[in-house]
N, C-alpha and C. Protein backbone atom coordinates (compact mmCIF):
# COMPACT_ATOMS: atom_id res chain seq x y z
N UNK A 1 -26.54 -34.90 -3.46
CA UNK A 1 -25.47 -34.10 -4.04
C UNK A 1 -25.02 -34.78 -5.32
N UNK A 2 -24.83 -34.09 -6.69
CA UNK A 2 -24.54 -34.69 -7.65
C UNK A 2 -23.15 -34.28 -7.34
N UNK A 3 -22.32 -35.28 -8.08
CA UNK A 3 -20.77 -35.15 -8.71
C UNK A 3 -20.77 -35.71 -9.69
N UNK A 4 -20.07 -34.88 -10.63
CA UNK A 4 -20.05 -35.26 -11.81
C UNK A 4 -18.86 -34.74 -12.64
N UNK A 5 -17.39 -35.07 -13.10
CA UNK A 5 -16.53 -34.93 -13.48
C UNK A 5 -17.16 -33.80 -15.03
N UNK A 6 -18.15 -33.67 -15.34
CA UNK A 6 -18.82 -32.84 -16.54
C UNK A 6 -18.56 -31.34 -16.02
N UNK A 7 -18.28 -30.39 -16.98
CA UNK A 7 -18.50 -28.87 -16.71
C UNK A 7 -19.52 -28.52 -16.70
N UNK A 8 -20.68 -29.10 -17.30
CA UNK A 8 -21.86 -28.73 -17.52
C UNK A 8 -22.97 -30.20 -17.44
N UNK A 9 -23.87 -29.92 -16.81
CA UNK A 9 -25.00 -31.62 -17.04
C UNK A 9 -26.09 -31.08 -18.00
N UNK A 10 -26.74 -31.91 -18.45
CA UNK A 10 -26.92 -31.79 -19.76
C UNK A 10 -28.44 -31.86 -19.10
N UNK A 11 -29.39 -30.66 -19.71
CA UNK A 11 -30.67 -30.11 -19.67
C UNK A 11 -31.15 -29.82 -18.31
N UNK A 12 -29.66 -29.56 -17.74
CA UNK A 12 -29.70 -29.10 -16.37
C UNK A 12 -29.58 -27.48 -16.60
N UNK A 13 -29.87 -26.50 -15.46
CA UNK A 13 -29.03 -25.01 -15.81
C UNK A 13 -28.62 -24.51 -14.46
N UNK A 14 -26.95 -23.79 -14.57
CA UNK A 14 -26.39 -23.69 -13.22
C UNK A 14 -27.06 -22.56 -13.10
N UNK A 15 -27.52 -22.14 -11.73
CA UNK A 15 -27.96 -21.03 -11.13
C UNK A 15 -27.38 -19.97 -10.06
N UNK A 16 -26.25 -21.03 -9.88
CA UNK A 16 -25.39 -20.35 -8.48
C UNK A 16 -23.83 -20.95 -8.98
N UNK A 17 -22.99 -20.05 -8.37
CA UNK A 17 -21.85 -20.87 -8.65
C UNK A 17 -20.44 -20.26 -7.62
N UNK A 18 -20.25 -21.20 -6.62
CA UNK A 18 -19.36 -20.94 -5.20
C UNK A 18 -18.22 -21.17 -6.11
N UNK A 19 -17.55 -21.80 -6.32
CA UNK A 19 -15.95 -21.75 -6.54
C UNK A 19 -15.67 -23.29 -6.14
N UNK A 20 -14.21 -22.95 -6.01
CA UNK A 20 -13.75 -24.10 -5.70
C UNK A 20 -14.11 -25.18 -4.49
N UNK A 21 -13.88 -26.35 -4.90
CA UNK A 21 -13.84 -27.17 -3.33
C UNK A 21 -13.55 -27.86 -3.43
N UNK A 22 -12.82 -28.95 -1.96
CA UNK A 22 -11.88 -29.55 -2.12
C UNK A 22 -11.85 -30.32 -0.98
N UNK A 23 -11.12 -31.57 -1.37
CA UNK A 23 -11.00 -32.45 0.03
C UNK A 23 -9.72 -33.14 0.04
N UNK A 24 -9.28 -33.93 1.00
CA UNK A 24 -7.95 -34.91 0.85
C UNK A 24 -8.05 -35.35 1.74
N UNK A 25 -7.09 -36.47 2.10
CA UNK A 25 -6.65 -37.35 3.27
C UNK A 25 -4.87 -37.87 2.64
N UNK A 26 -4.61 -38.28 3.51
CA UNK A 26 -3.29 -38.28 3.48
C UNK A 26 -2.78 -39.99 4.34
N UNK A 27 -2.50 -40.97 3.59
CA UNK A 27 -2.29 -42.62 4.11
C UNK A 27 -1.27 -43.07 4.28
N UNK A 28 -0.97 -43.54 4.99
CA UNK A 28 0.56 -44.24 4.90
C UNK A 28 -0.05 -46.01 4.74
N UNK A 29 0.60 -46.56 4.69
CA UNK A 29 0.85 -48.02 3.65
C UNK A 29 1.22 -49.00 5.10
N UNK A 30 0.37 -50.00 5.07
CA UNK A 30 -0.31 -50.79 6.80
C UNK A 30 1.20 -51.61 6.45
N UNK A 31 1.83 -52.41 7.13
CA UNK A 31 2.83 -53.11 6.91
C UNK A 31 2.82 -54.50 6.48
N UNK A 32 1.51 -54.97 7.21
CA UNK A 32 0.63 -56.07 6.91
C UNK A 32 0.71 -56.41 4.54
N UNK A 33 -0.01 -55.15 4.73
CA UNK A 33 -0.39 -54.98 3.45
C UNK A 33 0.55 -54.73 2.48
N UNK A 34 1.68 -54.21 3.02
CA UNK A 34 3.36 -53.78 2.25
C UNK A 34 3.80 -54.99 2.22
N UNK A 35 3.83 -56.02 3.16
CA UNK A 35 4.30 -57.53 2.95
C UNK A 35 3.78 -58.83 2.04
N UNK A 36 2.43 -58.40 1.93
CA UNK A 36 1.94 -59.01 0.71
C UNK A 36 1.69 -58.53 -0.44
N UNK A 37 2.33 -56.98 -0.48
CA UNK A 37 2.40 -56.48 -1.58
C UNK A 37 4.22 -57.01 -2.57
N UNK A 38 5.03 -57.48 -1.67
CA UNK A 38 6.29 -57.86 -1.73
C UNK A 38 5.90 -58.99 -2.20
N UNK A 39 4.65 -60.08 -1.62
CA UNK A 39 4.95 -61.05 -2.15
C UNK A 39 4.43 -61.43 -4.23
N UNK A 40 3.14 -60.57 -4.26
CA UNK A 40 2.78 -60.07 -5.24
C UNK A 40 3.39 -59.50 -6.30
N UNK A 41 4.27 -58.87 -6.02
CA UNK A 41 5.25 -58.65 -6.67
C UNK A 41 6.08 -59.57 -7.23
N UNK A 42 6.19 -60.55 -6.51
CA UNK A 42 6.96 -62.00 -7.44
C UNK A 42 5.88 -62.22 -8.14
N UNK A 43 4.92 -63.08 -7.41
CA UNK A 43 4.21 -63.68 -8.00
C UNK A 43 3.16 -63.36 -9.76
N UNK A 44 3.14 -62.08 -9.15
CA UNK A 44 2.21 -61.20 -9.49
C UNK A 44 0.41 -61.27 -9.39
N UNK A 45 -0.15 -60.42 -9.87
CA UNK A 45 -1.43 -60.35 -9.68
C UNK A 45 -1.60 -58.59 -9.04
N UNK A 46 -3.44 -58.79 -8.59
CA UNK A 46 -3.81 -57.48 -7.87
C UNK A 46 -3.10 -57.30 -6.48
N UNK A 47 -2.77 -56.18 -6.24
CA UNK A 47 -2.58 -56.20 -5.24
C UNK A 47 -3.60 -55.50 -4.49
N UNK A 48 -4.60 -56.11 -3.63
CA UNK A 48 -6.07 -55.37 -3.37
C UNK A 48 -5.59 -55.05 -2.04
N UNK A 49 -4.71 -55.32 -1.32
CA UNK A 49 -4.44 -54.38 -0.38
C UNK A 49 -4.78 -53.08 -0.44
N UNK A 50 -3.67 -52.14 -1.12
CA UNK A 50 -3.81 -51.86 -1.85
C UNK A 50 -4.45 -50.48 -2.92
N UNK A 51 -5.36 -51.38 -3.48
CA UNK A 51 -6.80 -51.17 -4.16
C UNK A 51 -7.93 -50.43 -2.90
N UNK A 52 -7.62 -51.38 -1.96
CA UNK A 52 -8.49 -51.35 -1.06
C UNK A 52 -8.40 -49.68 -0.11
N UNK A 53 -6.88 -49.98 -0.06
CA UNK A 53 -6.53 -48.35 0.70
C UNK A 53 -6.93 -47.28 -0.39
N UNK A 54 -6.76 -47.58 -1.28
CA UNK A 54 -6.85 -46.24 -2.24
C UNK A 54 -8.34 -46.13 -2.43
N UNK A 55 -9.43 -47.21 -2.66
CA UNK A 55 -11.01 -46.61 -2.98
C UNK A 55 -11.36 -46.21 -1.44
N UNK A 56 -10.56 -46.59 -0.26
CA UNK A 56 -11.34 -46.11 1.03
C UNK A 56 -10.62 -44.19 1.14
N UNK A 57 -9.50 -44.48 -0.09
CA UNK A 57 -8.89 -43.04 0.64
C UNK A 57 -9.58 -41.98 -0.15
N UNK A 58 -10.03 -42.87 -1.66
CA UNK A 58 -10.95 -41.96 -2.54
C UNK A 58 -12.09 -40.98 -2.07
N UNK A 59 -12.72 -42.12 -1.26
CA UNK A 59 -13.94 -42.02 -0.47
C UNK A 59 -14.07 -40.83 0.50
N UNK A 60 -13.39 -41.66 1.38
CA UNK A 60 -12.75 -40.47 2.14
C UNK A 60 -13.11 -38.84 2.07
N UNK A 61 -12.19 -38.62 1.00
CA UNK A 61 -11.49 -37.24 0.32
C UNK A 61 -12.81 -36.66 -0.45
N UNK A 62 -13.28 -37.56 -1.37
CA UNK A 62 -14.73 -37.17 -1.83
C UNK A 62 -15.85 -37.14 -0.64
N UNK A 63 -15.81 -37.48 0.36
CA UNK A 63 -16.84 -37.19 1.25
C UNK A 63 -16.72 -35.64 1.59
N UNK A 64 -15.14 -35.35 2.07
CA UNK A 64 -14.94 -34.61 2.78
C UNK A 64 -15.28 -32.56 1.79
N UNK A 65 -14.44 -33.56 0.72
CA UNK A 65 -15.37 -32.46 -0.74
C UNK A 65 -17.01 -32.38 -0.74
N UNK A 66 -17.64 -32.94 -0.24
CA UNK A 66 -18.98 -32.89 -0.58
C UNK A 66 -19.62 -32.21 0.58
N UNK A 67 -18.88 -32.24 1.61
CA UNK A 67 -19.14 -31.81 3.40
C UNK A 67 -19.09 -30.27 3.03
N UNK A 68 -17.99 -29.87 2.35
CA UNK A 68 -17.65 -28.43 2.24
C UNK A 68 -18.33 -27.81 1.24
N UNK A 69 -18.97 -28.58 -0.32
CA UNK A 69 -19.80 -27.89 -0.72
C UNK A 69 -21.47 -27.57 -0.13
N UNK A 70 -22.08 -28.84 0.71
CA UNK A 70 -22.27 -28.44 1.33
C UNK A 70 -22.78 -27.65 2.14
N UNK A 71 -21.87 -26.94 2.54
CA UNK A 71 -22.04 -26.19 3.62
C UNK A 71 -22.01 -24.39 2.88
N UNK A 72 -21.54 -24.84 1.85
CA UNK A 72 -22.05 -23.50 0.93
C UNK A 72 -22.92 -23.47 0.30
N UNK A 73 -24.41 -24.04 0.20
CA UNK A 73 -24.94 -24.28 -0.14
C UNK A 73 -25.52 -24.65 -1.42
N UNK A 74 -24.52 -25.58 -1.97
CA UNK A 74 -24.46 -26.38 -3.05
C UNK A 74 -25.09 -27.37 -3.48
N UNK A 75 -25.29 -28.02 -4.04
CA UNK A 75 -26.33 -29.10 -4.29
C UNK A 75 -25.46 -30.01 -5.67
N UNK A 76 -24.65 -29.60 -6.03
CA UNK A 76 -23.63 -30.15 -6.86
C UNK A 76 -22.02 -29.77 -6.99
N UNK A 77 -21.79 -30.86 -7.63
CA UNK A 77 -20.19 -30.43 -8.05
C UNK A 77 -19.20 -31.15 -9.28
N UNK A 78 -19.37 -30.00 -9.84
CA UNK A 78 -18.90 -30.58 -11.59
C UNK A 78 -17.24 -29.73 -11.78
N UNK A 79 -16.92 -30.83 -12.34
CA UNK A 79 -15.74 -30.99 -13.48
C UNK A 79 -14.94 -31.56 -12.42
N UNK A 80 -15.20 -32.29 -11.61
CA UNK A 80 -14.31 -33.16 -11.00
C UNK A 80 -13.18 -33.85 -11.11
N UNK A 81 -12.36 -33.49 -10.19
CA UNK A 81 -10.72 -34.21 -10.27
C UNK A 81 -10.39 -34.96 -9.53
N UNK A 82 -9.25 -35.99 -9.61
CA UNK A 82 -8.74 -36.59 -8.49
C UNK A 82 -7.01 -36.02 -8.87
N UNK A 83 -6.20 -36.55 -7.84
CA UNK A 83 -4.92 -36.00 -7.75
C UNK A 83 -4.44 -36.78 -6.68
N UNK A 84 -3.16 -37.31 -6.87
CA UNK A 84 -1.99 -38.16 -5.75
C UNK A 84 -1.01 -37.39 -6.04
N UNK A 85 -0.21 -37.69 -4.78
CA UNK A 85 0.87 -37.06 -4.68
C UNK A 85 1.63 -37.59 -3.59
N UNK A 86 2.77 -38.15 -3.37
CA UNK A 86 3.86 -38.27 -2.11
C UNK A 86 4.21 -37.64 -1.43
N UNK A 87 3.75 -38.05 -0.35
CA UNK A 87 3.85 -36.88 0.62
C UNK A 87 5.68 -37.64 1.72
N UNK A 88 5.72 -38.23 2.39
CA UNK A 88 6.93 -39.29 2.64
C UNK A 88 6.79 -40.46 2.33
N UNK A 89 8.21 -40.92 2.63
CA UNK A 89 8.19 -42.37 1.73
C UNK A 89 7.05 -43.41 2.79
N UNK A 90 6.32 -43.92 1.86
CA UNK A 90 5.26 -44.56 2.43
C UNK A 90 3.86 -44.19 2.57
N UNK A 91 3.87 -43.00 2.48
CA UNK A 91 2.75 -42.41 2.35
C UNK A 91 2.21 -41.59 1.54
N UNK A 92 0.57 -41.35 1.12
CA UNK A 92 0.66 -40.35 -0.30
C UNK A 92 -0.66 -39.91 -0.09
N UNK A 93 -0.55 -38.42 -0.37
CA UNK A 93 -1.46 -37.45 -0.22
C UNK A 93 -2.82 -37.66 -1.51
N UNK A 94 -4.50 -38.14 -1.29
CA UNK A 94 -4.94 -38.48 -2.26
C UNK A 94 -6.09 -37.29 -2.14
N UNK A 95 -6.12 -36.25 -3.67
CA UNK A 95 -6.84 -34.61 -3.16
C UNK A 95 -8.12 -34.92 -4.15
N UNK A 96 -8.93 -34.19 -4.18
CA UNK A 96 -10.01 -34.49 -5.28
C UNK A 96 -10.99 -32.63 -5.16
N UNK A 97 -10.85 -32.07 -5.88
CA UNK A 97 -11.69 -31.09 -6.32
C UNK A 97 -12.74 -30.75 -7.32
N UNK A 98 -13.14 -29.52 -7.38
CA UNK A 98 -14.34 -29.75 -8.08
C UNK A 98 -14.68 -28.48 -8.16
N UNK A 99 -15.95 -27.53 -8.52
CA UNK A 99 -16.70 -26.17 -8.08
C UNK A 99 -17.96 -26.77 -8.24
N UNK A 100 -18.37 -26.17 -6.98
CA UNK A 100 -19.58 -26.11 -5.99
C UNK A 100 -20.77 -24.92 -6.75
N UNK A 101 -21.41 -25.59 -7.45
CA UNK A 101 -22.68 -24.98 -8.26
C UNK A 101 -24.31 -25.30 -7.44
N UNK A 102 -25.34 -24.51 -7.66
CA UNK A 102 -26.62 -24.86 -7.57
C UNK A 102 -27.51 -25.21 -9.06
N UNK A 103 -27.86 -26.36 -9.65
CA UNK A 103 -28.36 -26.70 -10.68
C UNK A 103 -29.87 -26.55 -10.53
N UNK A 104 -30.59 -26.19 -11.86
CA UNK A 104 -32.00 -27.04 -11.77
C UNK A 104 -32.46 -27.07 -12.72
């Protein structure tokens, strides 16, 4: 499955084209990881806690986008987005879309 944040891939040609698709997950913040994010905060530096929740929540959400194109029988998905959002305190909704094309 390609993804590719492009509207168009280049000396490729779309042949099919489903619409939208879309994935998310939704995290709340380990406490473990909120406590050394406090301490980081003095100190400063990365906080890969973190880092860490957010490329697994990326992942995630882009899997779950790729499950649903998919299943429409897609073989790509261009002009790709990501998107956060707060959902309660502590936790935050991470969405990622795209449209579900057939290239060749």
């Amino acid at each position: 499955m390609l993804v590719s944040n492009l509207e168009l891939v280049p000396g490729k040609r779309t042949t099919k084209h489903f619409g939208l698709v879309q994935g998310s997950t939704v995290r709340a913040k380990h406490a473990g990881r909120d406590l050394m994010a406090g301490l980081k905060n003095i100190f400063g530096g990365e906080l890969k806690g973190y880092t860490e929740l957010l490329q697994e929540s990326r992942q995630e959400a882009t899997d779950r986008m790729i499950q649903q194109a998919e299943s429409l029988g897609a073989n790509a998905v261009l002009n790709v987005r990501f998107s956060t959002s707060s959902v309660t305190q502590g936790a935050a909704e991470l969405f990622v879309y795209g449209t579900a094309v057939v290239i060749e």
